[in-house]
Protein backbone atom coordinates (compact mmCIF):
# COMPACT_ATOMS: atom_id res chain seq x y z
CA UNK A 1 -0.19 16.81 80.71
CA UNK A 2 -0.56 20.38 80.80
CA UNK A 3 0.73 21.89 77.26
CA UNK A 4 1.00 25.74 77.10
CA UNK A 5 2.30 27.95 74.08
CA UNK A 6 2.36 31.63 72.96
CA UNK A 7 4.15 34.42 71.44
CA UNK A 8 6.87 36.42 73.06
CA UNK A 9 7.97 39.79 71.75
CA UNK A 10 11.71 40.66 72.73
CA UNK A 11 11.95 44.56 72.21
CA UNK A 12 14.87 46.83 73.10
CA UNK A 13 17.22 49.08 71.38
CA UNK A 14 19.69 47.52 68.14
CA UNK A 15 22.76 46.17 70.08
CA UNK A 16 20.71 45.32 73.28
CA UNK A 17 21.63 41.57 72.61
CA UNK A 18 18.79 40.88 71.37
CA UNK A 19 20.01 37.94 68.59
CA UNK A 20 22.35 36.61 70.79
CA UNK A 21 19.69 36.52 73.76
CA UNK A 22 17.12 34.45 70.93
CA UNK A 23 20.24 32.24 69.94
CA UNK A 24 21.32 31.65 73.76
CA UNK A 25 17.10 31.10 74.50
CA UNK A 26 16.41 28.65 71.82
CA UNK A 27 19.87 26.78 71.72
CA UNK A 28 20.00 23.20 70.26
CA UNK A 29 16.18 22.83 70.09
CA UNK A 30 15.93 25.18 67.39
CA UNK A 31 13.06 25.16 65.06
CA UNK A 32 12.53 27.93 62.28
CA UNK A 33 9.40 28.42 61.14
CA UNK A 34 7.20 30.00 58.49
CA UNK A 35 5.75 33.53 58.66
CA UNK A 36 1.99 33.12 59.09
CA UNK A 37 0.30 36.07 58.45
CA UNK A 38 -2.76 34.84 60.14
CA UNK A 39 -0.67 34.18 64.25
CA UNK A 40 1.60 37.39 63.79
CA UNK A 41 2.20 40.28 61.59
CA UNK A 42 5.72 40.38 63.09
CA UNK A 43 8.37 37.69 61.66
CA UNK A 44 8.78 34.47 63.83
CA UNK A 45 12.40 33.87 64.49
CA UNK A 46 12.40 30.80 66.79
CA UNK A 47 10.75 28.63 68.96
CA UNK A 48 12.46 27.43 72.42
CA UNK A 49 11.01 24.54 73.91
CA UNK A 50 11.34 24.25 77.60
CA UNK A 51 9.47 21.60 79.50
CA UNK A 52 5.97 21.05 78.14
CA UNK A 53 5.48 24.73 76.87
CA UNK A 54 6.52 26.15 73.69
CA UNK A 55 8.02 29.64 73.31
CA UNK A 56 7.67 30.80 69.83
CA UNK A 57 9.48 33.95 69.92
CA UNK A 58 8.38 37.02 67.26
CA UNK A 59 11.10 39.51 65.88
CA UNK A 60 10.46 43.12 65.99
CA UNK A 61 12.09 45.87 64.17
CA UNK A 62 14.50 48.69 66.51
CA UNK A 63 12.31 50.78 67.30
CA UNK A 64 13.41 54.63 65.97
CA UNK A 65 11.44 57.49 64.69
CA UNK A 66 9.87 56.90 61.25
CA UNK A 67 10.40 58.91 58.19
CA UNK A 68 9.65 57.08 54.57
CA UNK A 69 7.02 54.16 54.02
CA UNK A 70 8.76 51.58 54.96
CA UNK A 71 10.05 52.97 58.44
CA UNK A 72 6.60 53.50 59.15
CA UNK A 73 5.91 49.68 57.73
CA UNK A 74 8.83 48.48 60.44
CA UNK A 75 8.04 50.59 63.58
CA UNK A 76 4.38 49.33 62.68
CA UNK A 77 5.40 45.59 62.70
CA UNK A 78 7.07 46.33 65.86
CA UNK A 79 4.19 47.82 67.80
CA UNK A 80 2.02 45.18 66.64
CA UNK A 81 4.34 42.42 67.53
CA UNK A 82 4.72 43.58 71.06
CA UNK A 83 0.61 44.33 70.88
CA UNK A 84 0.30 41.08 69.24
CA UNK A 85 2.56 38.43 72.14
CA UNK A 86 1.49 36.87 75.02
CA UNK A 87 4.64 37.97 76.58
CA UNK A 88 7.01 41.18 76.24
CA UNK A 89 10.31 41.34 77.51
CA UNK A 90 12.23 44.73 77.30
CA UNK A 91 15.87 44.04 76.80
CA UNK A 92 18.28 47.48 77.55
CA UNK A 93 21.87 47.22 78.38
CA UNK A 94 23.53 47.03 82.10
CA UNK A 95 26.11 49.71 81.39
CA UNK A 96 24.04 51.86 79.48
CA UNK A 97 20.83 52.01 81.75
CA UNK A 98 17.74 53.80 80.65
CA UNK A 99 18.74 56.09 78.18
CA UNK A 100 16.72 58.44 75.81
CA UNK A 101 15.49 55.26 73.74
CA UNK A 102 14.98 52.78 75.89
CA UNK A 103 12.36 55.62 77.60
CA UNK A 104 11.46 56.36 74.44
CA UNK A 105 10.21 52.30 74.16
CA UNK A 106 9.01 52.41 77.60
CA UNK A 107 6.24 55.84 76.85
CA UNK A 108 5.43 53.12 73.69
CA UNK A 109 4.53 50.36 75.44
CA UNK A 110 2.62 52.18 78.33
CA UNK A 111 0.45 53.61 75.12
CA UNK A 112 0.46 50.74 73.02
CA UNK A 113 0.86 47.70 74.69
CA UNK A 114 -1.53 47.87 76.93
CA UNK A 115 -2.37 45.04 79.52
CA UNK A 116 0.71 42.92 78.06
CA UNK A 117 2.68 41.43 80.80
CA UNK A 118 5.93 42.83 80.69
CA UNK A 119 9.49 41.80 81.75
CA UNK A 120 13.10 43.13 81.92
CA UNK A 121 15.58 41.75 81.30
CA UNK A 122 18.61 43.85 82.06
CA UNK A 123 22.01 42.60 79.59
CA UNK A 124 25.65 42.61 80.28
CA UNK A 125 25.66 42.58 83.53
CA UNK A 126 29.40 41.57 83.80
CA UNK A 127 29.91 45.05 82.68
CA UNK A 128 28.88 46.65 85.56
CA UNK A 129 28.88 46.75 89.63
CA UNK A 130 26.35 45.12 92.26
CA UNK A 131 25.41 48.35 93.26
CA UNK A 132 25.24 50.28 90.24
CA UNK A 133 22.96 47.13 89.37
CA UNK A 134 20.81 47.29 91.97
CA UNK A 135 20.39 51.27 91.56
CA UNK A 136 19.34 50.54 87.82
CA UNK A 137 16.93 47.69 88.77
CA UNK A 138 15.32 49.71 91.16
CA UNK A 139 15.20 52.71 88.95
CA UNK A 140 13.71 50.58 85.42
CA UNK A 141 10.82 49.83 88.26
CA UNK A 142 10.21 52.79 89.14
CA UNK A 143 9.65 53.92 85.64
CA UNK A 144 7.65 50.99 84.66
CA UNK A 145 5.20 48.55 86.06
CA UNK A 146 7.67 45.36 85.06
CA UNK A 147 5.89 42.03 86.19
CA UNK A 148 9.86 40.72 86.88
CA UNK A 149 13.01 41.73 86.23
CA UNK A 150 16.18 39.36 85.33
CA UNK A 151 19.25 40.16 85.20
CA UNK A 152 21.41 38.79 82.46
CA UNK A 153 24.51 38.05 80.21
CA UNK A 154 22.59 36.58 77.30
CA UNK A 155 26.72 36.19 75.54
CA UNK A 156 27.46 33.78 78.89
CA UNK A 157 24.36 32.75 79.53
CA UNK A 158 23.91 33.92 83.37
CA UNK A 159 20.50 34.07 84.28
CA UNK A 160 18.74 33.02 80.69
CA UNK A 161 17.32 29.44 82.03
CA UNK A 162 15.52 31.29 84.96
CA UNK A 163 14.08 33.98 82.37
CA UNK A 164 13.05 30.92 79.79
CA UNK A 165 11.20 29.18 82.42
CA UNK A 166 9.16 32.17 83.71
CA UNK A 167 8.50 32.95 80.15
CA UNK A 168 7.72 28.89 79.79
CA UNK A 169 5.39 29.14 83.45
CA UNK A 170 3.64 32.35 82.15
CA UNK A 171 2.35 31.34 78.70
CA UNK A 172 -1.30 30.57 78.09
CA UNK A 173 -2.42 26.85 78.34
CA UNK A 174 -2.91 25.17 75.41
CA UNK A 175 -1.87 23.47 72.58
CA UNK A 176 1.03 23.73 70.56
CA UNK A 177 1.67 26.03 67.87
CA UNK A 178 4.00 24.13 65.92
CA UNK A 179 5.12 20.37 65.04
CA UNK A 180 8.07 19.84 67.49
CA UNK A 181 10.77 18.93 64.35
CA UNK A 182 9.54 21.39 62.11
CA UNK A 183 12.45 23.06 60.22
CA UNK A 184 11.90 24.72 57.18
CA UNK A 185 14.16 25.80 54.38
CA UNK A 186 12.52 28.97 53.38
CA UNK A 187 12.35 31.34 56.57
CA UNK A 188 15.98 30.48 57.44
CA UNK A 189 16.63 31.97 54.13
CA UNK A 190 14.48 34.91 55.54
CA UNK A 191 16.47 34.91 58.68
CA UNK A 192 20.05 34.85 56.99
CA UNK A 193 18.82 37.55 54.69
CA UNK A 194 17.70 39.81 57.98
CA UNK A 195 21.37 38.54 59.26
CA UNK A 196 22.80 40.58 56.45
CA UNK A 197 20.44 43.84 56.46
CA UNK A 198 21.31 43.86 60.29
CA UNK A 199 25.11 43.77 59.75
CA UNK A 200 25.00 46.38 57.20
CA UNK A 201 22.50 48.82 59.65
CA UNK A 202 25.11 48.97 62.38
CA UNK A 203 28.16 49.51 59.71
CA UNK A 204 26.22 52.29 57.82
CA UNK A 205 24.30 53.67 60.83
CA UNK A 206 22.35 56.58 59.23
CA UNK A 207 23.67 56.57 55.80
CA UNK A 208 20.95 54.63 53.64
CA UNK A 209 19.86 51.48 56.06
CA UNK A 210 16.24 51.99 55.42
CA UNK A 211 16.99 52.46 51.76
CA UNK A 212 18.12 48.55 50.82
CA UNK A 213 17.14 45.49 51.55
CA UNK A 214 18.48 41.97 50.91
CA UNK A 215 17.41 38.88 49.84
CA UNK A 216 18.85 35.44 49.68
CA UNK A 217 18.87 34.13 46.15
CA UNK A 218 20.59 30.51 46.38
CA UNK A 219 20.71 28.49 49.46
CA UNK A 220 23.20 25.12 48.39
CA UNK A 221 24.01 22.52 50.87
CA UNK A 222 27.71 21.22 50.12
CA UNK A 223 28.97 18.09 50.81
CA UNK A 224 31.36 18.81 53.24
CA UNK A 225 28.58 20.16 55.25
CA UNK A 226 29.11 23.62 54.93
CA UNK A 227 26.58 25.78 52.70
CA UNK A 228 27.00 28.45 50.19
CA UNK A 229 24.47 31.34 50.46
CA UNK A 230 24.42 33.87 47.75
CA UNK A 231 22.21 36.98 48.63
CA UNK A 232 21.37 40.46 46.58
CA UNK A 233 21.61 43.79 48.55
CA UNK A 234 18.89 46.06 46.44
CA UNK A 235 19.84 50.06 46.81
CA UNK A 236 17.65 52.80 45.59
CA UNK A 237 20.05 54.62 43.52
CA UNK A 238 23.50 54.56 42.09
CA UNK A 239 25.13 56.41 44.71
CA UNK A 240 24.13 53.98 47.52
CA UNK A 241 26.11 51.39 45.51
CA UNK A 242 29.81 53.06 45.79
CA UNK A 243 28.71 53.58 49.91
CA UNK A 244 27.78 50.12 50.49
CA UNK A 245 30.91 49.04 48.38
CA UNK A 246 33.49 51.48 50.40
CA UNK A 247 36.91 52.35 49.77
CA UNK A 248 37.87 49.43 47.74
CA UNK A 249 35.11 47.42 49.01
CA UNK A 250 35.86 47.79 52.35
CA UNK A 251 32.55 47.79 53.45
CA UNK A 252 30.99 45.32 51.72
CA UNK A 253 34.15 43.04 52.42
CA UNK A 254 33.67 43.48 56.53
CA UNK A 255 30.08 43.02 56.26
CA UNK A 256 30.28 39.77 54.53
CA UNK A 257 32.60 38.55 57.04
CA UNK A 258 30.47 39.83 60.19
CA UNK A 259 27.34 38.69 58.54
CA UNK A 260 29.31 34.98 57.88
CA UNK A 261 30.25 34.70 61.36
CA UNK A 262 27.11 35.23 62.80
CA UNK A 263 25.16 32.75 60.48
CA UNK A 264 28.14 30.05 61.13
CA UNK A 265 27.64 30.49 64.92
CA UNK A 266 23.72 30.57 64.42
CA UNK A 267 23.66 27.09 62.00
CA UNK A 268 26.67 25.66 64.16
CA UNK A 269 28.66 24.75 60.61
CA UNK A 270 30.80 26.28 58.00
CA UNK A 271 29.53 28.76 55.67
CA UNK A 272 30.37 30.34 52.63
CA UNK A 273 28.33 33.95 52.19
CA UNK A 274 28.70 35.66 48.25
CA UNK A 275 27.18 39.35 48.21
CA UNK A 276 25.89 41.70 45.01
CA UNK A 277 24.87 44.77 44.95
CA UNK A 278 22.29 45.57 42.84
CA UNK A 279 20.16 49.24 41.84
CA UNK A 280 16.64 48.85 41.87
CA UNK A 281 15.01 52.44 41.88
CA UNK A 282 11.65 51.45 42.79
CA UNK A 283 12.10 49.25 45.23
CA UNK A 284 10.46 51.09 48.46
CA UNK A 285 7.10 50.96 46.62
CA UNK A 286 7.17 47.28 45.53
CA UNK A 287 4.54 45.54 47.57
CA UNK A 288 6.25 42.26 47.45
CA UNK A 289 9.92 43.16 48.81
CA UNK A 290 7.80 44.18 51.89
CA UNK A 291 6.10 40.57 51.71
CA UNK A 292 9.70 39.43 52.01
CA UNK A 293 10.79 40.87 54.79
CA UNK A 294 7.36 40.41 56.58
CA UNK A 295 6.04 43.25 56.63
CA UNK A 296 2.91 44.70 56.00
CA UNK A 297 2.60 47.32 51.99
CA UNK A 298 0.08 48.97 53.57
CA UNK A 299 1.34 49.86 57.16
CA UNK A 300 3.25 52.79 55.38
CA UNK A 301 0.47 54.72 54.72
């Protein structure tokens, strides 16, 4: 038997689909794993299984134009993921098409990614027509040597199985990366923590997302089933506090519940999710927050 196994970087702009591509790619067989520094700088989020291969799949930051430290530390971790895989697949959005950043991405990965084999996968395509399809297919290859191109609806899963098993076919031979059952407490906490910080990105936008960053304190299985995760938002200064809180805690309120939803459909159970928010001035210069989230201190400079 033939085993094969390697990294593959899923890129694209925030609401591409990329989490609910992973969660549609690795399904049932899901297996979290632990963020070796030594196989990839970027943060593992799964690993798909799919015949006799195994797909461990890395996590990179959205890729936007860097300002402080740790912007620089995330658009770093997301070159050298892409750099880093075995695989790259560009996701970008079927009604959108190629706008400014998915080009943006594409000038990136002509000067960065050199040699990597990449593919497209093209999302959503329920939104749009054949035609307009077709245009856009023919367009993205135009503008970019793609090795294939898939087209997709990673929220119905149209088209996912054939991408998984090129991905699957196209790996390098050898042997696996990780023990088939291997689940492990600690990077799920990593993962619902990222869950959070994601939910809160798209609801602030601009505001102050690269200014906090959350971590999950408790983790308690219950009884019932369900589990209770209690997780710290840290903000620079006082003023980020009343924003993240809204108008009478709006904010924090809908981000609990969008952040809940997603982690229920992610571990398949109830879950209870209890958010502080906590000032921490220094944070953006504490080496170990970045160790938390993955990333490497010294990629800021």
């Amino acid at each position: 038997m033939t085993t094969r196994a390697g990294f593959v970087a899923l890129i694209g702009e925030p609401n591409a689909g990329k989490s609910t591509l992973l969660n549609r790619m690795v399904g049932a067989k899901v297996s979290i794993v632990t963020h070796k520094v030594q196989t990839t700088r970027a943060r593992i989020r799964g690993v798909a299984l799919e015949g006799d291969s195994q797909i461990v799949f890395v996590d990179t930051p959205g890729l936007f134009r860097p300002r402080r430290r740790l912007d620089r530390a995330m658009v770093a971790a997301a070159w050298t993921g892409a750099a880093d895989a075995d695989l790259v697949v560009l996701l970008i959005e079927a009604h959108r098409g190629l706008t400014h950043g998915a080009q943006a991405i594409l000038d990136g990965l002509s000067e960065r990614a050199g040699g990597r084999r990449v593919a497209l996968a093209i999302n959503k395509i329920d939104r749009v027509k054949a035609e307009d399809l077709l245009a856009l297919t023919q367009k993205m290859n135009e503008a970019f040597p793609f090795e294939k191109t898939f087209l997709i609806s990673a929220e119905k899963g149209h088209g996912v199985d054939d991408l998984r098993l090129w991905l699957a076919q196209n790996l390098p031979e050898g042997p696996w990366l990780y023990p088939e059952d291997q689940i492990a407490d600690l990077p799920m906490r990593m993962i619902a923590a990222e869950m959070t910080r994601e939910k809160l990105t798209l609801r602030l936008h601009q505001e102050l997302p690269y200014q906090l960053t959350v971590e999950t304190e408790n983790w308690e299985e219950r009884k019932d089933g369900s589990a209770r995760i209690d997780q710290v938002i840290y903000v620079a200064r006082d003023g980020h506090k009343g924003i993240l809180l809204g108008k009478k805690g709006e904010t924090i309120k809908a981000v609990s519940q969008a952040a809940r939803a997603e982690l229920e459909e992610f571990l398949g159970r109830k879950v209870h999710l209890f958010l502080q928010v906590k000032v921490r001035p220094g944070w953006l210069d504490e080496a170990e927050r970045y160790s938390e989230m993955g990333l490497d201190f010294r990629d800021g400079n």
